[in-house]
Protein backbone atom coordinates (compact mmCIF):
# COMPACT_ATOMS: atom_id res chain seq x y z
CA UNK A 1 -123.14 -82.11 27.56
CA UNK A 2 -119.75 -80.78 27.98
CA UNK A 3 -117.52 -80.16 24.71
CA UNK A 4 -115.06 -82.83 25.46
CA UNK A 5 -118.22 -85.42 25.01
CA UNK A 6 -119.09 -83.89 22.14
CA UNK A 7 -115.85 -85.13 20.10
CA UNK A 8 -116.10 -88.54 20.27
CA UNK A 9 -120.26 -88.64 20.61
CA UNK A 10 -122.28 -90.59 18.06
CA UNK A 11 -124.44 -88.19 15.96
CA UNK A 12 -127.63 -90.03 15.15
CA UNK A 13 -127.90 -91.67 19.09
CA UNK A 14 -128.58 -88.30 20.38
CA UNK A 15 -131.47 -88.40 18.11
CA UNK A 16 -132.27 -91.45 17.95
CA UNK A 17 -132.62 -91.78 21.92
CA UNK A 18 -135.03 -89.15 21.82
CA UNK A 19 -138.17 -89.88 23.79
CA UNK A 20 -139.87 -86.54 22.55
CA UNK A 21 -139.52 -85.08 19.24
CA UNK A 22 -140.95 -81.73 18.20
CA UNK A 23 -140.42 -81.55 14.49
CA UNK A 24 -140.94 -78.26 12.41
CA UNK A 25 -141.70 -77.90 9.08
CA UNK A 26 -142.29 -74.86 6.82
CA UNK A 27 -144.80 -77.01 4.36
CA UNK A 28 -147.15 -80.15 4.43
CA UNK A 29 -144.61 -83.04 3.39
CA UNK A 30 -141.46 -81.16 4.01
CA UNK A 31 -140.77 -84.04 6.56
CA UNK A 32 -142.24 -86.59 4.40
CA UNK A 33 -139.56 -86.08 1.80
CA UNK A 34 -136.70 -85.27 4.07
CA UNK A 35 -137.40 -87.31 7.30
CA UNK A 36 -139.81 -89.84 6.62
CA UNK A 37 -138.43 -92.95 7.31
CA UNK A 38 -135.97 -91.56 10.65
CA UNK A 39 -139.51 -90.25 11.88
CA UNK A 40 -141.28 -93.85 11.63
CA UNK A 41 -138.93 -95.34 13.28
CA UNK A 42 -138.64 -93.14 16.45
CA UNK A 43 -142.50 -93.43 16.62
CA UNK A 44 -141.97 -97.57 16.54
CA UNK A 45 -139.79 -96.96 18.97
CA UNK A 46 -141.80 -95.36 21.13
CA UNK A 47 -140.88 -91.24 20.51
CA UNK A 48 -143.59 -89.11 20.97
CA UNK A 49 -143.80 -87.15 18.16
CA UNK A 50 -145.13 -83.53 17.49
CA UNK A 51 -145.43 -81.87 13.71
CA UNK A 52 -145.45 -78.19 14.11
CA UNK A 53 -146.72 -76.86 10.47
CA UNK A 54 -145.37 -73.44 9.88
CA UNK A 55 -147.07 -72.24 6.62
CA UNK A 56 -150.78 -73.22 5.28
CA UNK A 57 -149.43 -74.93 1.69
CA UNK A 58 -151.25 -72.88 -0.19
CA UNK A 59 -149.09 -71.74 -2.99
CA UNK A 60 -148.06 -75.15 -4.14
CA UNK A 61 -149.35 -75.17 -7.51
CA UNK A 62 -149.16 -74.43 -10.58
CA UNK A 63 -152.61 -75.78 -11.13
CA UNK A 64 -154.71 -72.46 -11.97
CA UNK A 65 -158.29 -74.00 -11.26
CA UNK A 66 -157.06 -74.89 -7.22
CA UNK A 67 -157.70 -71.66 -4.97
CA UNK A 68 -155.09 -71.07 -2.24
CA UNK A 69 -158.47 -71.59 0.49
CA UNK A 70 -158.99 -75.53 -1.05
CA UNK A 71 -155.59 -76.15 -1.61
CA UNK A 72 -154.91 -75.27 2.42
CA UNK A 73 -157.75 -77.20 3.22
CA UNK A 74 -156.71 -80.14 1.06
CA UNK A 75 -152.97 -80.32 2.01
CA UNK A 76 -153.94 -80.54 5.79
CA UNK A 77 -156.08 -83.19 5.29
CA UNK A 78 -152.93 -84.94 3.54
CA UNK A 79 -150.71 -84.44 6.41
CA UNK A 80 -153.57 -85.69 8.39
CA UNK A 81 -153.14 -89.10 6.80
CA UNK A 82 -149.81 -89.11 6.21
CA UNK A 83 -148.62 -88.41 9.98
CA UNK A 84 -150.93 -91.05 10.84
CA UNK A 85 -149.15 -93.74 8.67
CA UNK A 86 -145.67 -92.44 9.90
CA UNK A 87 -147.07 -92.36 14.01
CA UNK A 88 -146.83 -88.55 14.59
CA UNK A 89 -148.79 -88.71 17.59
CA UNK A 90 -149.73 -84.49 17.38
CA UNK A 91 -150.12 -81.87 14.78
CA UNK A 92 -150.03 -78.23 15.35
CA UNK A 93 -150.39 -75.46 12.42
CA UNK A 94 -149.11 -72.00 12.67
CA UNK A 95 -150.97 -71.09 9.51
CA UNK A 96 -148.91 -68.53 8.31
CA UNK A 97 -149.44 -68.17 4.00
CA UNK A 98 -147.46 -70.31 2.19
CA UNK A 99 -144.03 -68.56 0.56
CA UNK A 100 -144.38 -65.41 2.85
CA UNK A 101 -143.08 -66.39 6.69
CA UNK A 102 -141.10 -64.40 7.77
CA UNK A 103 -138.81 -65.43 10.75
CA UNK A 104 -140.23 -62.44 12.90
CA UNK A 105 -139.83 -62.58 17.37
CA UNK A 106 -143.94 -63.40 16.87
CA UNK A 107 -143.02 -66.23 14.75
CA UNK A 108 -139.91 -67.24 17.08
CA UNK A 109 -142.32 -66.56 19.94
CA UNK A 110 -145.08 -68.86 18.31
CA UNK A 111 -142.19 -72.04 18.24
CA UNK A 112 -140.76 -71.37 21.68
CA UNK A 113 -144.26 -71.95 22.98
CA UNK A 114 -144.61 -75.21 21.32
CA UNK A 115 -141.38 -75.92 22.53
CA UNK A 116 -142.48 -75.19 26.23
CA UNK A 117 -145.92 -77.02 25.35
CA UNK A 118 -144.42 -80.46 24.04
CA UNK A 119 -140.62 -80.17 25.71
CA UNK A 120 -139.43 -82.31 23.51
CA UNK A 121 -135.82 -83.84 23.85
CA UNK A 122 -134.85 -83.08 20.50
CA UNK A 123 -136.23 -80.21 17.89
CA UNK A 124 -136.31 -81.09 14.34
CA UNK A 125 -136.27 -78.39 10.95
CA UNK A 126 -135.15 -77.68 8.01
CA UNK A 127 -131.48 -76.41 7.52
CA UNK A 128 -131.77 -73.19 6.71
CA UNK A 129 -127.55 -72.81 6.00
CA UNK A 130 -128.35 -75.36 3.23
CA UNK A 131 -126.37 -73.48 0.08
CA UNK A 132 -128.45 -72.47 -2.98
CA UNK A 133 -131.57 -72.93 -0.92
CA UNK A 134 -134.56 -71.03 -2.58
CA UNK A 135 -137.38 -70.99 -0.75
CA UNK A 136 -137.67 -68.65 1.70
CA UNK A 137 -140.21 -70.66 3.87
CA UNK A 138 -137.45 -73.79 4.26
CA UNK A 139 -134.53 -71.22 5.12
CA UNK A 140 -136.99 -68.72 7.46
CA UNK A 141 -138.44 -71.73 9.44
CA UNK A 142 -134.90 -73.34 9.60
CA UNK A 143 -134.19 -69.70 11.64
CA UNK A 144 -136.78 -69.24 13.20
CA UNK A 145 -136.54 -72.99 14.88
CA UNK A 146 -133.09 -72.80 15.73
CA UNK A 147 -133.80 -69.61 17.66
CA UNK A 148 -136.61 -70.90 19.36
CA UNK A 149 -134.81 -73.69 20.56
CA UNK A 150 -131.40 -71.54 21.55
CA UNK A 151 -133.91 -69.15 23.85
CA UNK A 152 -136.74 -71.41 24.45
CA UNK A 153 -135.17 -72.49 28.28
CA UNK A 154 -134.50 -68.39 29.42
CA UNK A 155 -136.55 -67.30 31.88
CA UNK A 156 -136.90 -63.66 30.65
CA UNK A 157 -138.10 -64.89 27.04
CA UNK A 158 -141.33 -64.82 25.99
CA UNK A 159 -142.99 -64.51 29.86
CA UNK A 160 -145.93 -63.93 29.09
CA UNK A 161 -145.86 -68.20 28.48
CA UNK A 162 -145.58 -68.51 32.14
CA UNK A 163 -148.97 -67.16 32.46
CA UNK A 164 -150.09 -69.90 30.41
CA UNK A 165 -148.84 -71.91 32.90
CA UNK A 166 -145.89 -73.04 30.77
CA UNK A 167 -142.37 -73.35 31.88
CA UNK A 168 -139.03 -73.03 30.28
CA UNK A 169 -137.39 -75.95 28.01
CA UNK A 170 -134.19 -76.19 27.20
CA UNK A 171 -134.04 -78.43 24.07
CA UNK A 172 -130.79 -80.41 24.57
CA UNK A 173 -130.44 -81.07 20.40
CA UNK A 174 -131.16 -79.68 17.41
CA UNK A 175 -131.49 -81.96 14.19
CA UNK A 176 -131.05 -80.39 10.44
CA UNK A 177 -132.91 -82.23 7.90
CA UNK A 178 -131.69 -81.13 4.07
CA UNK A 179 -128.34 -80.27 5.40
CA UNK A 180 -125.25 -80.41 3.08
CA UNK A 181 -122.85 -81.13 6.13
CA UNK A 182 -124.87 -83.82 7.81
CA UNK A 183 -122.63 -85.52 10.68
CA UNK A 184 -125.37 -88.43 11.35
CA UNK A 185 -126.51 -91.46 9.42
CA UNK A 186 -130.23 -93.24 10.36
CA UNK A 187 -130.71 -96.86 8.86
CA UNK A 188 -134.22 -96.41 7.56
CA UNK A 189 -134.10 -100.05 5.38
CA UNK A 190 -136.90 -101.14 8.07
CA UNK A 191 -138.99 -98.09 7.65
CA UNK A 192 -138.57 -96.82 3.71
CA UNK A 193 -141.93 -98.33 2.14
CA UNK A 194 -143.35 -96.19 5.12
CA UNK A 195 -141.95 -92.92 4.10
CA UNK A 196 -142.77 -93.69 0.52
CA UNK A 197 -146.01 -94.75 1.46
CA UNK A 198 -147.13 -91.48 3.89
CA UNK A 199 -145.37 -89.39 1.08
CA UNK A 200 -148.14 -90.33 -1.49
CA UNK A 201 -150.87 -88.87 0.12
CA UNK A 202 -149.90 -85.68 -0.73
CA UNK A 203 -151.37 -86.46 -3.80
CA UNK A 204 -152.30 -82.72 -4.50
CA UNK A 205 -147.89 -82.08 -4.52
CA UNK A 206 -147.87 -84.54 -7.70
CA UNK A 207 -148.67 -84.88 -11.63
CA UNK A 208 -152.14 -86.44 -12.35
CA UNK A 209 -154.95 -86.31 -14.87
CA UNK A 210 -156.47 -83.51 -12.59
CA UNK A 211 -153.36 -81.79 -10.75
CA UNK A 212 -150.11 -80.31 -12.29
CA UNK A 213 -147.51 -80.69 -9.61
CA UNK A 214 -143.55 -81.44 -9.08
CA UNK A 215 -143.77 -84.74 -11.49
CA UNK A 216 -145.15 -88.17 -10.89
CA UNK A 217 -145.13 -89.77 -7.61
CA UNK A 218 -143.53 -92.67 -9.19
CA UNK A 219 -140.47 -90.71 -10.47
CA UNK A 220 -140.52 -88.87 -7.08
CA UNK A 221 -140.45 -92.26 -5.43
CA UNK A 222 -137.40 -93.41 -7.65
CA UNK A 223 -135.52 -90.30 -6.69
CA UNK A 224 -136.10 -90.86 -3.01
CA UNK A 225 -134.86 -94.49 -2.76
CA UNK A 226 -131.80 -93.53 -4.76
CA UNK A 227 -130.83 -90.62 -2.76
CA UNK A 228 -131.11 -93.20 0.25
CA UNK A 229 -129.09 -95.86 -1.15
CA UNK A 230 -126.35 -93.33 -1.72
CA UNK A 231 -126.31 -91.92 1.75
CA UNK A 232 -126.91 -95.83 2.51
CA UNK A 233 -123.80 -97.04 1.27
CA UNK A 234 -121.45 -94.64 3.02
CA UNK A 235 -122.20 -95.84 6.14
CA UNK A 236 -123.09 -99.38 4.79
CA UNK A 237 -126.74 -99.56 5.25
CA UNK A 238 -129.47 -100.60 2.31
CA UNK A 239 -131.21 -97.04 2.62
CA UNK A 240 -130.50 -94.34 5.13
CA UNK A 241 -131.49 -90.46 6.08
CA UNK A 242 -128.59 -87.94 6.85
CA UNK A 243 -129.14 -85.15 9.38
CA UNK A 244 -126.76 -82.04 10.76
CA UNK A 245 -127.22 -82.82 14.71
CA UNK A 246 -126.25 -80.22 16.65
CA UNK A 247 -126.43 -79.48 20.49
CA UNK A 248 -127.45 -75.61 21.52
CA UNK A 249 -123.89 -75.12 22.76
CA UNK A 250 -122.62 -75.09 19.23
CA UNK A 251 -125.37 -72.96 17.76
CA UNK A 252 -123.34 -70.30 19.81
CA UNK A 253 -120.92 -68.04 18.58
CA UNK A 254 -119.56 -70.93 16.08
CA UNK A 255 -118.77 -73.61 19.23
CA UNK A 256 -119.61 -76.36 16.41
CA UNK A 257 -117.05 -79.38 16.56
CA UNK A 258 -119.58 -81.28 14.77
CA UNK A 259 -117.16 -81.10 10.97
C-alpha cells in the first residue's frame, strides 16, 4: 500500500477483510478480554484464525494450593474451550514460563516461523507502547510480534525456515489490541455475549469458593460491556473493540500517519 492510500484508508477494513489472522498473545485469555468479540466475528465471517500462545499461564494466581505444572495444564484446557466458542480454527503454544519472556531473536525467530507457517493477512498482539503497562509478558510479546512481522518476508532471516520448507511472508498489517491510540473501531453488538461467554471459561483467572483470582466473573463481565459501550458510542455502535492498525511501512523509522 503506498502512503498516499494510507491517509484516507479505513482502519478496521484492513482488518476486517482479513482472510487469515495469526493472533499472538502473551497469556491464555489475553485475547478473550481484549479481542473477543472482533475475533468471533472474523471467524463468522469466514477468517481463518490462528492463536499463537506465548507464555504457559502459570503464574496467574494468587491461589497458594495451585502449582505452576496444574495451573499450565488447566489454563490450556480453558483456551481450548474458549477458542472453540469464539471459532479459532488453530492453537499453537510457545510455552515459555509465564512473567519471564523475554523478547530474545529465538523468541522473534519462534513467531516469524508461525508467521511463515500460517501467512496470515493480518498479525494480531498486544500493544506493547501501551503507557503504564506492567507486565512484562504483554509489552515483550507486543515486541517481539511486531518484529516478527517487520522481518518475517526477508529472505536472509531466519533461513534455516526454508529448510523446513517454509517460505517468506510478508504480513501486510499489524493490529494492536490494548492500545491507547487506537485508529479503528469494530461493531461487536452481534458478537459480545460470545466474547463474554468464551471469556468465562477461564474460570481458573476468577474469584470462586475454590480459586482466588482478579474478582468475580460477573464484575469482570460488567467492566467489559461498559468499556464497549464507551468505545461504542464514539463511533455510534451499541458495543465495539478499538485496535491501533498499522501497516509494516509505518512500523519503520516512525512512517506512522495513522494519528
Amino acid at each position: 500500500m503506498y502512503i498516499s492510500e494510507l491517509l484516507t484508508v479505513d482502519r478496521a477494513s484492513l482488518l476486517e477483510k482479513a482472510k487469515k489472522v495469526l493472533a499472538v498473545q502473551a497469556h491464555p485469555d489475553d485475547f478473550e478480554f481484549f479481542a473477543g468479540g472482533t475475533i468471533a466475528k472474523l471467524a463468522q465471517r469466514g477468517c481463518e484464525i490462528t492463536y499463537l500462545t506465548v507464555t504457559d499461564g502459570s503464574r496467574s494466581t494468587t491461589n497458594p494450593k495451585v502449582t505452576p505444572e496444574k495451573l499450565a495444564e488447566t489454563r490450556m484446557e480453558e483456551q481450548e474451550k474458549a477458542a472453540k466458542i469464539l471459532g479459532v480454527k488453530h492453537l499453537k503454544w510457545l510455552g515459555y514460563t509465564d512473567s519471564e519472556f523475554q523478547p530474545t531473536l529465538e523468541a522473534r525467530g519462534k513467531i516469524i516461523r508461525a508467521i511463515r507457517q500460517t501467512r496470515p493477512d493480518v498479525l494480531m498482539t498486544l500493544d506493547p507502547w501501551l503507557p503504564y503497562e506492567a507486565h512484562p509478558d504483554h509489552v515483550n510479546t507486543g515486541l517481539a510480534s511486531c518484529w516478527a512481522a517487520m522481518f518475517s518476508g526477508f529472505t536472509n532471516v531466519n533461513q534455516e525456515h526454508f529448510g523446513e520448507g517454509l517460505e517468506p511472508h510478508q504480513v501486510s498489517t499489524v493490529c494492536l489490541a490494548i492500545s491507547a491510540k487506537y485508529n479503528a473501531y469494530v461493531d461487536i453488538t452481534e458478537t459480545i455475549d460470545l466474547k463474554i461467554k468464551a471469556l468465562a471459561q477461564h474460570k481458573s483467572q476468577f474469584q470462586s469458593e475454590t480459586e482466588v483470582g482478579l474478582g468475580p466473573f460477573e464484575m469482570w463481565e460488567t467492566i467489559i460491556k461498559s468499556v464497549a459501550e464507551g468505545f461504542g458510542r464514539e463511533r455510534g455502535m451499541r458495543y465495539a473493540e478499538v485496535f491501533k492498525v498499522l501497516t509494516p511501512l509505518e512500523m519503520h523509522c516512525n512512517l506512522s500517519l495513522a494519528r
